[in-house]
Protein backbone atom coordinates (compact mmCIF):
# COMPACT_ATOMS: atom_id res chain seq x y z
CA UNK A 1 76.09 -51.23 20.10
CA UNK A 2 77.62 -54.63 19.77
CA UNK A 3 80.74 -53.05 18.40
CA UNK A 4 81.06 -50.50 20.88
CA UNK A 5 80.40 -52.62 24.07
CA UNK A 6 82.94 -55.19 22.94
CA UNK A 7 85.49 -52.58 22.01
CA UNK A 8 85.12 -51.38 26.32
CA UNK A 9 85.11 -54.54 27.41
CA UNK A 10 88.25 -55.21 25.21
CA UNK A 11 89.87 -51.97 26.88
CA UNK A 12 88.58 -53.10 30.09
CA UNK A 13 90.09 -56.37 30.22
CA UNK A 14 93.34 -54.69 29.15
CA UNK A 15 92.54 -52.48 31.90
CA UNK A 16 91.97 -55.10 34.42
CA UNK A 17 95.03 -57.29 32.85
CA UNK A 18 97.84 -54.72 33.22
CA UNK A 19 99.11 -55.27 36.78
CA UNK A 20 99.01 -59.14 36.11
CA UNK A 21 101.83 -57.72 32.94
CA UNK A 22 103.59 -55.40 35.02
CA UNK A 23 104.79 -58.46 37.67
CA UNK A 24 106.86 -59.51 34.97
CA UNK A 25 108.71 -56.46 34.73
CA UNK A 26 108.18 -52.35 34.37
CA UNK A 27 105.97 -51.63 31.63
CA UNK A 28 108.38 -49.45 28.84
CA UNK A 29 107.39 -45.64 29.57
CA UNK A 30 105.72 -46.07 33.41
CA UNK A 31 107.55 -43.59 35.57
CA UNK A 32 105.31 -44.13 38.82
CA UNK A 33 103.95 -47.23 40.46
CA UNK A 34 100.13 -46.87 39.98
CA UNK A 35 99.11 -47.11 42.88
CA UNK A 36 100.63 -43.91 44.20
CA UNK A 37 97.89 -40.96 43.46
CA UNK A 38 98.92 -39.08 40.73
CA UNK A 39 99.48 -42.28 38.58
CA UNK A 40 96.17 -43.72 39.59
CA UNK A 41 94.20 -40.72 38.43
CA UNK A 42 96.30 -40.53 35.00
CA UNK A 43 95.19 -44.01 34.72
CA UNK A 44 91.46 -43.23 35.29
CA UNK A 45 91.72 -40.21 33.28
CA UNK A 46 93.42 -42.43 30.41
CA UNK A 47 91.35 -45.56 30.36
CA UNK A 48 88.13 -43.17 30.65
CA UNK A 49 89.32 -40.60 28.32
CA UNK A 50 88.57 -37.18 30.57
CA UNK A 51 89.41 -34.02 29.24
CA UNK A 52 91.49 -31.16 30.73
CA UNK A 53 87.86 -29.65 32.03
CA UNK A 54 87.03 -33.21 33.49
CA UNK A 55 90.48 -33.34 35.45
CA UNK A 56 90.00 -29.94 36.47
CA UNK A 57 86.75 -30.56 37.95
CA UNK A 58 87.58 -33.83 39.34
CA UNK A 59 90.44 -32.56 41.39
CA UNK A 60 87.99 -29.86 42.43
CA UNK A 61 86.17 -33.09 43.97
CA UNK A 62 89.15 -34.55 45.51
CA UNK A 63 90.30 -31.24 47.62
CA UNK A 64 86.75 -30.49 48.19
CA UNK A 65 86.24 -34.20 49.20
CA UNK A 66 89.52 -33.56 51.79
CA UNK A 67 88.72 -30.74 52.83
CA UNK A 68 84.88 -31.87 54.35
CA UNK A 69 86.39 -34.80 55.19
CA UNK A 70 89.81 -34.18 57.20
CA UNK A 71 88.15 -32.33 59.96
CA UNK A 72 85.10 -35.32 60.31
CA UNK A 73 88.83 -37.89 60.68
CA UNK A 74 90.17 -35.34 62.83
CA UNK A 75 87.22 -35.51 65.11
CA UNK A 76 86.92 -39.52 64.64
CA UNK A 77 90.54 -39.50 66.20
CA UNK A 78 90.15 -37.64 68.77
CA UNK A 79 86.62 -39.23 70.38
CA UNK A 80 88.45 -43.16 69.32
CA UNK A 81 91.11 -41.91 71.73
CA UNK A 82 88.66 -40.98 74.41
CA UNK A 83 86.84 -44.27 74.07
CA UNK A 84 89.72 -46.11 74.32
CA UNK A 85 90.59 -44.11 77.64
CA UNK A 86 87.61 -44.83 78.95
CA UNK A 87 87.75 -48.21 78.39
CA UNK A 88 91.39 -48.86 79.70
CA UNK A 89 89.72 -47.62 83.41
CA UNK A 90 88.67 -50.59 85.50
CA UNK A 91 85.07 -49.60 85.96
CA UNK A 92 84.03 -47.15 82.58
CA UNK A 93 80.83 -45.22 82.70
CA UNK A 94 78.76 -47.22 79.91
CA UNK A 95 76.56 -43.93 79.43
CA UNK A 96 80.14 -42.13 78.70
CA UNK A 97 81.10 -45.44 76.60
CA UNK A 98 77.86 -45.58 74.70
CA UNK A 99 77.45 -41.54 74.37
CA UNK A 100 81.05 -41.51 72.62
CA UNK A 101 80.06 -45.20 70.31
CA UNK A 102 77.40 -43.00 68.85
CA UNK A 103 79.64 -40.32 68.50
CA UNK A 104 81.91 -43.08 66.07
CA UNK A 105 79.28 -43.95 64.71
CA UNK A 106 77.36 -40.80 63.64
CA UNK A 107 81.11 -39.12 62.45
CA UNK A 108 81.65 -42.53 60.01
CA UNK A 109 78.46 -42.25 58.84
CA UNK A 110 79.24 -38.25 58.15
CA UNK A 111 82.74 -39.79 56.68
CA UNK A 112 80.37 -42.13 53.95
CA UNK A 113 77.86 -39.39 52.93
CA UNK A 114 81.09 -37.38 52.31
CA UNK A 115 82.20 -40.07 49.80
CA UNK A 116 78.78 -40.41 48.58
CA UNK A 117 79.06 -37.10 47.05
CA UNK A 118 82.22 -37.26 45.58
CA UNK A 119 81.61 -40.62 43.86
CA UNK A 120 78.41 -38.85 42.79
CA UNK A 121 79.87 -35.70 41.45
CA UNK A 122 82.42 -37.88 39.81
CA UNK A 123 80.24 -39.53 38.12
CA UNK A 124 77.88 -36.54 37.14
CA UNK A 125 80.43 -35.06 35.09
CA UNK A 126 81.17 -38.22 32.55
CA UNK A 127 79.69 -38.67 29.38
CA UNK A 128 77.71 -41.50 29.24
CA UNK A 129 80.02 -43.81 27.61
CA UNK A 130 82.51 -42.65 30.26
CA UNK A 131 80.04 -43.90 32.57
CA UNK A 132 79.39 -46.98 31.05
CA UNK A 133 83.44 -47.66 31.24
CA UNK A 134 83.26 -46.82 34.88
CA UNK A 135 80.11 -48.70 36.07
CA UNK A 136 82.12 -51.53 34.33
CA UNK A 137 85.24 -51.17 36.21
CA UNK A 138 83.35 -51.36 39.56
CA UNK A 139 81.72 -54.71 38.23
CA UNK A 140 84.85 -55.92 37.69
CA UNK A 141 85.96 -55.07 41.12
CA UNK A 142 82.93 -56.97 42.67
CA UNK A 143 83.80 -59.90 40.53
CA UNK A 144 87.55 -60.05 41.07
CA UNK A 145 87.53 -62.80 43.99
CA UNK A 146 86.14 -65.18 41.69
CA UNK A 147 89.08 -64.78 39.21
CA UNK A 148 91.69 -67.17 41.27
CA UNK A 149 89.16 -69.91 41.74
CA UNK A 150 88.37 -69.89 38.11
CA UNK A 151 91.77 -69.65 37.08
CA UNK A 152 92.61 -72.81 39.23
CA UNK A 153 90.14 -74.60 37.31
CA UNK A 154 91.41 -73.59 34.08
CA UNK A 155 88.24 -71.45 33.17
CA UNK A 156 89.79 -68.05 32.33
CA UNK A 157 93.24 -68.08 29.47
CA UNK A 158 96.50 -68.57 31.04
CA UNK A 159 98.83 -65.61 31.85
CA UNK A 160 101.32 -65.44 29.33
CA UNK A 161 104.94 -64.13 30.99
């Protein structure tokens, strides 16, 4: 276990290092910038180690994702363009103003519980050390703020250029 835990968190922090490399020039081999699509899921599907069946099903997720979800922004649009309408007037109806808030309101929520499931579906097809990988990753994520601050005060090794 000991083995295996520091062996991800050694990948991680390679992981997690990587963009901090690539300021100081390309990295030999990268064709895209990573955070364009394509190159962000090779990198998930790398530094998780999916299979072809695991891509396959994840980009099921993605267009099924879009496809629940594009209508839900189309709506958002069109009722944030309203309110705003209704707000430019002089004198706006607050029961129109508060009927089309809710409206907002209730289509972002609709806009979270779509992303809900596709994080969860995501999730429901990785093994479990794939899962352990990821659940690390999104620790990480919460904990990157603190990594300037700790850098300034010389708690975390330099970056070597």
């Amino acid at each position: 276990m000991k083995k295996t835990l520091s062996t991800v968190l050694t990948i991680a922090l390679l992981a997690l290092s990587a963009p901090a490399m690539a300021q100081g020039g390309p990295i030999p081999g990268e064709a895209e910038d990573p955070c364009l699509p394509g190159a962000a899921q090779q990198i998930v599907t790398d530094f998780l180690g999916l299979d072809p069946d695991q891509v396959m099903l994840w980009d099921e997720l993605i267009a099924d994702r879009e496809a629940a979800a594009q209508p839900v922004r189309e709506a958002a649009a069109v009722v944030q363009a309203e309110l705003e309408a209704l707000l430019a007037d002089d004198d706006p109806d607050p029961a129109e103003v508060g009927d089309l808030v809710i409206a907002r309101h209730d289509l972002g929520t609709q806009l979270v519980d779509i992303q809900r499931a596709y994080v969860e579906g995501f999730e429901l097809m990785l093994s479990d050390e794939q899962l352990e990988r990821y659940i690390f990753v999104r620790r990480a994520e919460q904990a990157q703020p603190l990594f300037p601050p700790f850098r300034i005060m010389d708690l975390l090794p330099p970056h070597w250029r």
